[in-house]
Protein backbone atom coordinates (compact mmCIF):
# COMPACT_ATOMS: atom_id res chain seq x y z
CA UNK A 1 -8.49 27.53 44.46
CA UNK A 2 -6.62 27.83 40.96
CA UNK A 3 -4.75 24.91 39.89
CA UNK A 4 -1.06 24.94 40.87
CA UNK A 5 0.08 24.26 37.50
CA UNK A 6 -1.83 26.85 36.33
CA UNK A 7 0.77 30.17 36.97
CA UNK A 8 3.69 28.10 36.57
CA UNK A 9 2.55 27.38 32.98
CA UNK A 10 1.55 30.98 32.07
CA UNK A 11 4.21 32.24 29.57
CA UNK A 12 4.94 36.10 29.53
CA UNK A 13 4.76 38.06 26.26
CA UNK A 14 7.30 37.93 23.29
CA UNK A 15 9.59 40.39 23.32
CA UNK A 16 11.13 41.95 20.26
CA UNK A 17 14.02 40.31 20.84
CA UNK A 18 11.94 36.87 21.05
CA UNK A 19 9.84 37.96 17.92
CA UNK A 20 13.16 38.67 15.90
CA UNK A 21 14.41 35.46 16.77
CA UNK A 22 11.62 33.45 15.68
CA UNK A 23 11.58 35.33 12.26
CA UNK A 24 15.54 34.51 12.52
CA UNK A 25 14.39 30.95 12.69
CA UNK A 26 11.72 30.75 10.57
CA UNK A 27 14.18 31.82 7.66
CA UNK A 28 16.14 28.73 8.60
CA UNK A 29 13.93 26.91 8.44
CA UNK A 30 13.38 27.55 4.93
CA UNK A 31 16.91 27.74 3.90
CA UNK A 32 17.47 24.14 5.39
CA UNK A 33 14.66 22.49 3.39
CA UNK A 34 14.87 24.40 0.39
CA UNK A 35 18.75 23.37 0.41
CA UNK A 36 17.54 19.89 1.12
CA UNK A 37 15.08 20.26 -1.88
CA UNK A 38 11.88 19.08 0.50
CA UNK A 39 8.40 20.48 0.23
CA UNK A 40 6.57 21.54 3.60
CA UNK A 41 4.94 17.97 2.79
CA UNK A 42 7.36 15.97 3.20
CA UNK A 43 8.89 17.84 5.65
CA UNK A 44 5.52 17.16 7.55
CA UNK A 45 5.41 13.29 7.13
CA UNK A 46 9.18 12.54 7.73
CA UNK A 47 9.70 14.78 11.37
CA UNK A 48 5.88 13.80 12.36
CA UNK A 49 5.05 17.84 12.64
CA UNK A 50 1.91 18.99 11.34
CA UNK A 51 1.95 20.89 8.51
CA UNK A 52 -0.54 23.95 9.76
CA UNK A 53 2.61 23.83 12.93
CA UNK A 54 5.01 23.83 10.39
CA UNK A 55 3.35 26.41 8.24
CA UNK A 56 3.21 28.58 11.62
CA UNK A 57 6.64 28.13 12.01
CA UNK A 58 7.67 29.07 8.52
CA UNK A 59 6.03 32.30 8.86
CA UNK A 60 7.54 33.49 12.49
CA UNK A 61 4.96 32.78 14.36
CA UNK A 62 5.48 29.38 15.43
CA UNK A 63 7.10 28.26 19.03
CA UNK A 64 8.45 25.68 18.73
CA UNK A 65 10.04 23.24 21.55
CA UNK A 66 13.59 21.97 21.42
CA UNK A 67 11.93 18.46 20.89
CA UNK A 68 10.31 19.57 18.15
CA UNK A 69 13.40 21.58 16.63
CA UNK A 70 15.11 17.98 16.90
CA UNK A 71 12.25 15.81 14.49
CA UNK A 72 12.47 18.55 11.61
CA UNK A 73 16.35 19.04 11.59
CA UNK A 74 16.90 15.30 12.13
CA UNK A 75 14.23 14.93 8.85
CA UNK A 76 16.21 17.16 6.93
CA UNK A 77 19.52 15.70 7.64
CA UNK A 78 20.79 18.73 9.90
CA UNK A 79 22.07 18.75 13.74
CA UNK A 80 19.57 21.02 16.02
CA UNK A 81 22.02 23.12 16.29
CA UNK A 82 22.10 24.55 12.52
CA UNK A 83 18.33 25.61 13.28
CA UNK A 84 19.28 27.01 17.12
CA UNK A 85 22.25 29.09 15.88
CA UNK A 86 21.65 32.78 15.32
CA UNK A 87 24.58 32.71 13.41
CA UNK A 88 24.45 32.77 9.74
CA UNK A 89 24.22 29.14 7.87
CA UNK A 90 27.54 27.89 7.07
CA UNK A 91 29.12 28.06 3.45
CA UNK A 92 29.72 24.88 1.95
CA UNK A 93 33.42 25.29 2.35
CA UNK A 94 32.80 26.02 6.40
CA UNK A 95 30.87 22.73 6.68
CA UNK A 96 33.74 20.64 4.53
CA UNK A 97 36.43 22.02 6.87
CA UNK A 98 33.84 21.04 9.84
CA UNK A 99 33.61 17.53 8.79
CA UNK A 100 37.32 17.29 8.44
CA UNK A 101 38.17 18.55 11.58
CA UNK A 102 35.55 16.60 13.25
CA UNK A 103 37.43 13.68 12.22
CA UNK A 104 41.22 14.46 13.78
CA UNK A 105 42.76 13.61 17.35
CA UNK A 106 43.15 16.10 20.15
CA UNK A 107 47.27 15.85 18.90
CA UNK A 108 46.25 16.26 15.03
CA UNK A 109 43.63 18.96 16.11
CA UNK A 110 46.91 21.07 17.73
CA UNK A 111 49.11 20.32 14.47
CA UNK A 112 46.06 21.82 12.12
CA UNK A 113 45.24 24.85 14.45
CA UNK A 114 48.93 25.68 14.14
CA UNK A 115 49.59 25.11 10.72
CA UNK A 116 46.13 27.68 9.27
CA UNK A 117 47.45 30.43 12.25
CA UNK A 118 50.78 30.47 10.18
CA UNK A 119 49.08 30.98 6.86
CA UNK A 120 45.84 32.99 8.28
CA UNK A 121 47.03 35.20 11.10
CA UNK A 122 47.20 35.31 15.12
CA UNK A 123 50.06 34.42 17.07
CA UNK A 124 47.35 32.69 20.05
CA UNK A 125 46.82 30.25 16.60
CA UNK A 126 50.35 29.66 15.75
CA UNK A 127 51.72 28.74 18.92
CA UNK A 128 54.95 30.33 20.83
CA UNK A 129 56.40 33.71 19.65
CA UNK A 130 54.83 37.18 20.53
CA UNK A 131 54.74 40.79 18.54
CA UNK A 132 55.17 43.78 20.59
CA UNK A 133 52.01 44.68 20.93
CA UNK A 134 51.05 41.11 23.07
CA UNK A 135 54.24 42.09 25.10
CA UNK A 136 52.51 45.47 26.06
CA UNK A 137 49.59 43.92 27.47
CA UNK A 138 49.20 40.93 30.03
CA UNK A 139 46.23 39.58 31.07
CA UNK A 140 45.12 37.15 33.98
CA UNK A 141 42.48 34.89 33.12
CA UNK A 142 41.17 31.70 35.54
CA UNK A 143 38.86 31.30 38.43
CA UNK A 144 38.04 33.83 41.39
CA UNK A 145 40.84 32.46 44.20
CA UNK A 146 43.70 31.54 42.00
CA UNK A 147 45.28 34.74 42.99
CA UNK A 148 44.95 37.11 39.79
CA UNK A 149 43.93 40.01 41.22
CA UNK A 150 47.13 40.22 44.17
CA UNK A 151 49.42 38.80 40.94
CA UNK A 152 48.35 41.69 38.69
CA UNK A 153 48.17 44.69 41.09
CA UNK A 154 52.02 43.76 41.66
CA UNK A 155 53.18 42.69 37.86
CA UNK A 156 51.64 46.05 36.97
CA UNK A 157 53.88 47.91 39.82
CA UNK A 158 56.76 46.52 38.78
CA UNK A 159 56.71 47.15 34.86
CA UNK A 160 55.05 50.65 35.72
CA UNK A 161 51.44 50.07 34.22
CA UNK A 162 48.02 50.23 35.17
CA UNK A 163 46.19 47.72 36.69
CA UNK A 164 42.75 47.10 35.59
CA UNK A 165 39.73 44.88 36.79
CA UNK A 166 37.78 44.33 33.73
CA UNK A 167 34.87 43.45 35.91
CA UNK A 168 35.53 46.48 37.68
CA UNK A 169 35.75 48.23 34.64
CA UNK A 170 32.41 46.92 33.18
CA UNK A 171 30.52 48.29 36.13
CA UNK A 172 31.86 51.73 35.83
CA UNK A 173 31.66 52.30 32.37
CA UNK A 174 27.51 50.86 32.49
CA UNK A 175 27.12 52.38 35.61
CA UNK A 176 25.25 49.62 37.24
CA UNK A 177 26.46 46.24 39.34
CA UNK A 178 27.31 43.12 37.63
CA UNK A 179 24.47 41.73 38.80
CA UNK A 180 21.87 44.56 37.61
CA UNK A 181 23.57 43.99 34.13
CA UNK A 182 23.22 40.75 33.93
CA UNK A 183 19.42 40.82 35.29
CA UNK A 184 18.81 43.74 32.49
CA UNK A 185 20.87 42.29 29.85
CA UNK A 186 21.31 38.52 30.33
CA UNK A 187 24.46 36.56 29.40
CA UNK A 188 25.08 37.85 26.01
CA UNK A 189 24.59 41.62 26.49
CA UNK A 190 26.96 40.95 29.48
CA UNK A 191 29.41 39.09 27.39
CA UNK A 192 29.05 41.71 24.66
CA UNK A 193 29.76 44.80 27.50
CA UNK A 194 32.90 42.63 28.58
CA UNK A 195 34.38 42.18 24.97
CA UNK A 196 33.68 45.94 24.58
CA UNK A 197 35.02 47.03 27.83
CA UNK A 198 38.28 44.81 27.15
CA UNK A 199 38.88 46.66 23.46
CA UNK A 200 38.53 49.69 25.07
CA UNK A 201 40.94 49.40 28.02
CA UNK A 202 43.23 48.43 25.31
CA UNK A 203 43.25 50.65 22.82
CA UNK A 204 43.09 53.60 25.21
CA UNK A 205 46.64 52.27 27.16
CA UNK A 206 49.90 51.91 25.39
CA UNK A 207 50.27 48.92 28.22
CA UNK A 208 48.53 47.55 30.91
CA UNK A 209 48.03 44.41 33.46
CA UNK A 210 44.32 43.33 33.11
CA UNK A 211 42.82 40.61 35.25
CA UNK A 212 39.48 39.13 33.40
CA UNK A 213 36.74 37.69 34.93
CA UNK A 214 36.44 34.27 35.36
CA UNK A 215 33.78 33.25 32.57
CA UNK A 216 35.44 35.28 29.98
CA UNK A 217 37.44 32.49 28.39
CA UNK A 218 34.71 30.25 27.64
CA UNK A 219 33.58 33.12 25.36
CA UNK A 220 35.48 32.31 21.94
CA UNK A 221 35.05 35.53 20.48
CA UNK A 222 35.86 37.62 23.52
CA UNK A 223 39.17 35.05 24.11
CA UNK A 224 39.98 35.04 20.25
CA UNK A 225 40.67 38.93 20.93
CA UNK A 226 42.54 38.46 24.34
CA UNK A 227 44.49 35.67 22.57
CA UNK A 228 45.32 37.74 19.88
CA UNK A 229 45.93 41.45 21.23
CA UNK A 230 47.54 40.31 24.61
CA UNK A 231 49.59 37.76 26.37
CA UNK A 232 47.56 35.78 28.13
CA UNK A 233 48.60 33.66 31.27
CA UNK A 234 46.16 30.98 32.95
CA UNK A 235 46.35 31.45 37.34
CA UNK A 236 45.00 28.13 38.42
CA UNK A 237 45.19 26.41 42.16
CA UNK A 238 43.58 23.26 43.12
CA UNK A 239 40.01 23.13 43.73
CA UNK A 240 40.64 23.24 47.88
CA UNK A 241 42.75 26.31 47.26
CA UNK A 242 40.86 27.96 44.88
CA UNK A 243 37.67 27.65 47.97
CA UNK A 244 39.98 28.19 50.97
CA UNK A 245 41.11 31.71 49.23
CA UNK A 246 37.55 32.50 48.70
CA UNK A 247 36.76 31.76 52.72
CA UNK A 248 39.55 33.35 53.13
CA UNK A 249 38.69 36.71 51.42
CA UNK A 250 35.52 37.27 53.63
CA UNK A 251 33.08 35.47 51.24
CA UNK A 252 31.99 32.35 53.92
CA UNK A 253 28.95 31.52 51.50
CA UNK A 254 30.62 28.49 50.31
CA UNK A 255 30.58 26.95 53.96
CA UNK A 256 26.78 26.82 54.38
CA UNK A 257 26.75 24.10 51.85
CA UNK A 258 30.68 22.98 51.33
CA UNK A 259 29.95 19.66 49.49
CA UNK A 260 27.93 21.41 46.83
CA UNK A 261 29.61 24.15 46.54
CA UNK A 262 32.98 22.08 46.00
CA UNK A 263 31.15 19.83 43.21
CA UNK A 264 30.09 22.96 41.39
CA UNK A 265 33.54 24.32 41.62
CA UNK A 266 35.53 21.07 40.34
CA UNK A 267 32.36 21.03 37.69
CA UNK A 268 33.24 24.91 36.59
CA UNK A 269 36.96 24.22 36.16
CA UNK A 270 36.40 20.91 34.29
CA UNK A 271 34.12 22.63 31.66
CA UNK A 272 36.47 26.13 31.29
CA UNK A 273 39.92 23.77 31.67
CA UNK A 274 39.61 23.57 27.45
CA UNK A 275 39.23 27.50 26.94
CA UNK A 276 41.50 28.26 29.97
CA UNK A 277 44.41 26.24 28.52
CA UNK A 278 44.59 28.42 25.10
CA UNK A 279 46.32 30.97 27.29
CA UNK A 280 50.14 31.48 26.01
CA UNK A 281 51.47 30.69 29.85
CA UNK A 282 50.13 28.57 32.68
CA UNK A 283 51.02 29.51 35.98
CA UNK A 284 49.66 27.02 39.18
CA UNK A 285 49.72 28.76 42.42
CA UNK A 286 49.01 26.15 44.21
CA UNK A 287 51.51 25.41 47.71
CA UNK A 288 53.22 28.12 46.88
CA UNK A 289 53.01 31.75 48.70
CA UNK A 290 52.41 35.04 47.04
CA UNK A 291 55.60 36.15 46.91
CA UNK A 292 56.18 32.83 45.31
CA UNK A 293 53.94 32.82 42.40
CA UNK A 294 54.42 36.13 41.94
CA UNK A 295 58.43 35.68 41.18
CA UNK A 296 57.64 32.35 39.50
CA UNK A 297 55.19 34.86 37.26
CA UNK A 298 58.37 37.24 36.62
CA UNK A 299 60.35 34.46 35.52
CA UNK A 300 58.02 32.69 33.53
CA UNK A 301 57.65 36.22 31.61
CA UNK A 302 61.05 37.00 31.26
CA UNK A 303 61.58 33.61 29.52
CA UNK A 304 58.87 33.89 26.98
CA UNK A 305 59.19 37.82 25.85
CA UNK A 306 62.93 38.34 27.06
């Protein structure tokens, strides 16, 4: 009888992807301790890595565990997450203005974000004030329940637009389920389909109502574009509301395991509150009807754009 650790422990083969990642981070590697001005030596005796492992690492072929990844950056004087990014390392300029911001309150943070989008561009960085273009284009962003998709099917009847789903849209345009995508594709060529699929429902409509999916503002690049190119209103409701509306909507999955389901939903909205509260206008639908926070929406509108 095999062991029962035995499967569980069996890896599957590197993909390309995996392979060009490991090359990705062998060259960081190298970059971070030649910056640092350490040999593969001393590297070795200050993180407690052998040097062959090291060696293997430096040349791709390594695999290394996060544990790992955390001895050799902390040696060199780096967070793990300069070695885990698979973005380009950061000028020294980038990490200056990193430092500094690291150092400012939530209320000096707000001051500096609006003071570089005055010099550097983007309304969504400035603060209040919107060109034509944002007026053209509004789009719902928050959690499934809060009542975008009723709130947008009527905003866009009433200022004579379309109406578009961007999850909707996704799934039409790749011809497969959100859920094939994501099983294909992961996270990231999901993320990169929605940012796509969003550009392109704007640029092909002079205006339009779009309601976004629920996880698409805790994608900065994705909500730097929304941000920028639309006018972006946050739907929330309270937690109960959001859940009830879901019930309510046929999906009863929630009520085979309610006290879960509730802490994973307060636990979503806590982590996306930041991201969902860079949206120009905050609507709460919460005790109120639709017909409610639908004219509450008009107003709201009419006040900022006139």
């Amino acid at each position: 009888m095999p062991r029962a650790g035995k499967s569980a422990a069996k890896l599957r083969r590197p993909t390309p992807e995996d392979e060009a990642y490991l090359r990705a981070l062998a060259d960081r590697i190298r970059a971070a301790r030649a910056q640092r001005g350490m040999t593969r030596s001393a590297l070795a005796a200050d993180s407690g890595v052998s040097l062959r492992f090291l060696a293997q690492l430096e040349s791709g072929q390594g695999n290394p565990s996060v544990r790992v990844l955390r001895r050799i950056a902390s040696a060199m004087g780096f967070s793990p997450d300069a070695l885990l990014s698979e973005e380009p390392m950061r000028s020294v300029e980038q990490k200056l203005l990193t430092q500094l911001l690291k150092r400012l309150s939530e209320e000096d943070l707000h001051k500096a974000r609006q003071l570089l989008g005055r010099h550097f561009g983007g309304d969504h960085f400035a603060g209040p004030g919107f060109d034509q273009a944002q007026k053209s284009y509004v789009t719902l962003v928050g959690l499934r329940g809060a009542g975008k998709s009723t709130l947008g099917r009527r905003l866009a009847k009433h200022r004579g637009v379309p109406f578009f789903e961007l999850d909707r849209e996704i799934e039409r345009e790749y011809g497969a389920t959100l859920g094939e995508i994501l099983q294909l594709h992961g996270q990231p060529g999901y993320r990169r389909f929605e940012r796509e699929t969003l550009e392109r429902v704007i640029s092909k409509n002079r205006a339009a109502v779009i309601e976004a999916g629920g996880g698409l503002a805790a994608d900065p690049e994705t909500l730097a574009m929304l941000l920028e190119r639309s006018l972006a209103v946050w739907v929330r409701a309270s937690p109960e509301e959001h859940m009830q509306r879901v019930i309510d909507q046929g999906d009863l999955r929630p009520m085979a395991r309610s006290r879960e389901a509730m802490r994973e939903l307060k636990d979503i909205l806590r982590a996306r509150e930041p991201y969902y509260r860079q949206a120009h206008l905050h609507l709460n639908t919460s005790g109120r009807s639709a017909d409610e926070s639908f004219q509450a929406l008009i107003e709201m509108l009419e006040r900022q754009v006139g």
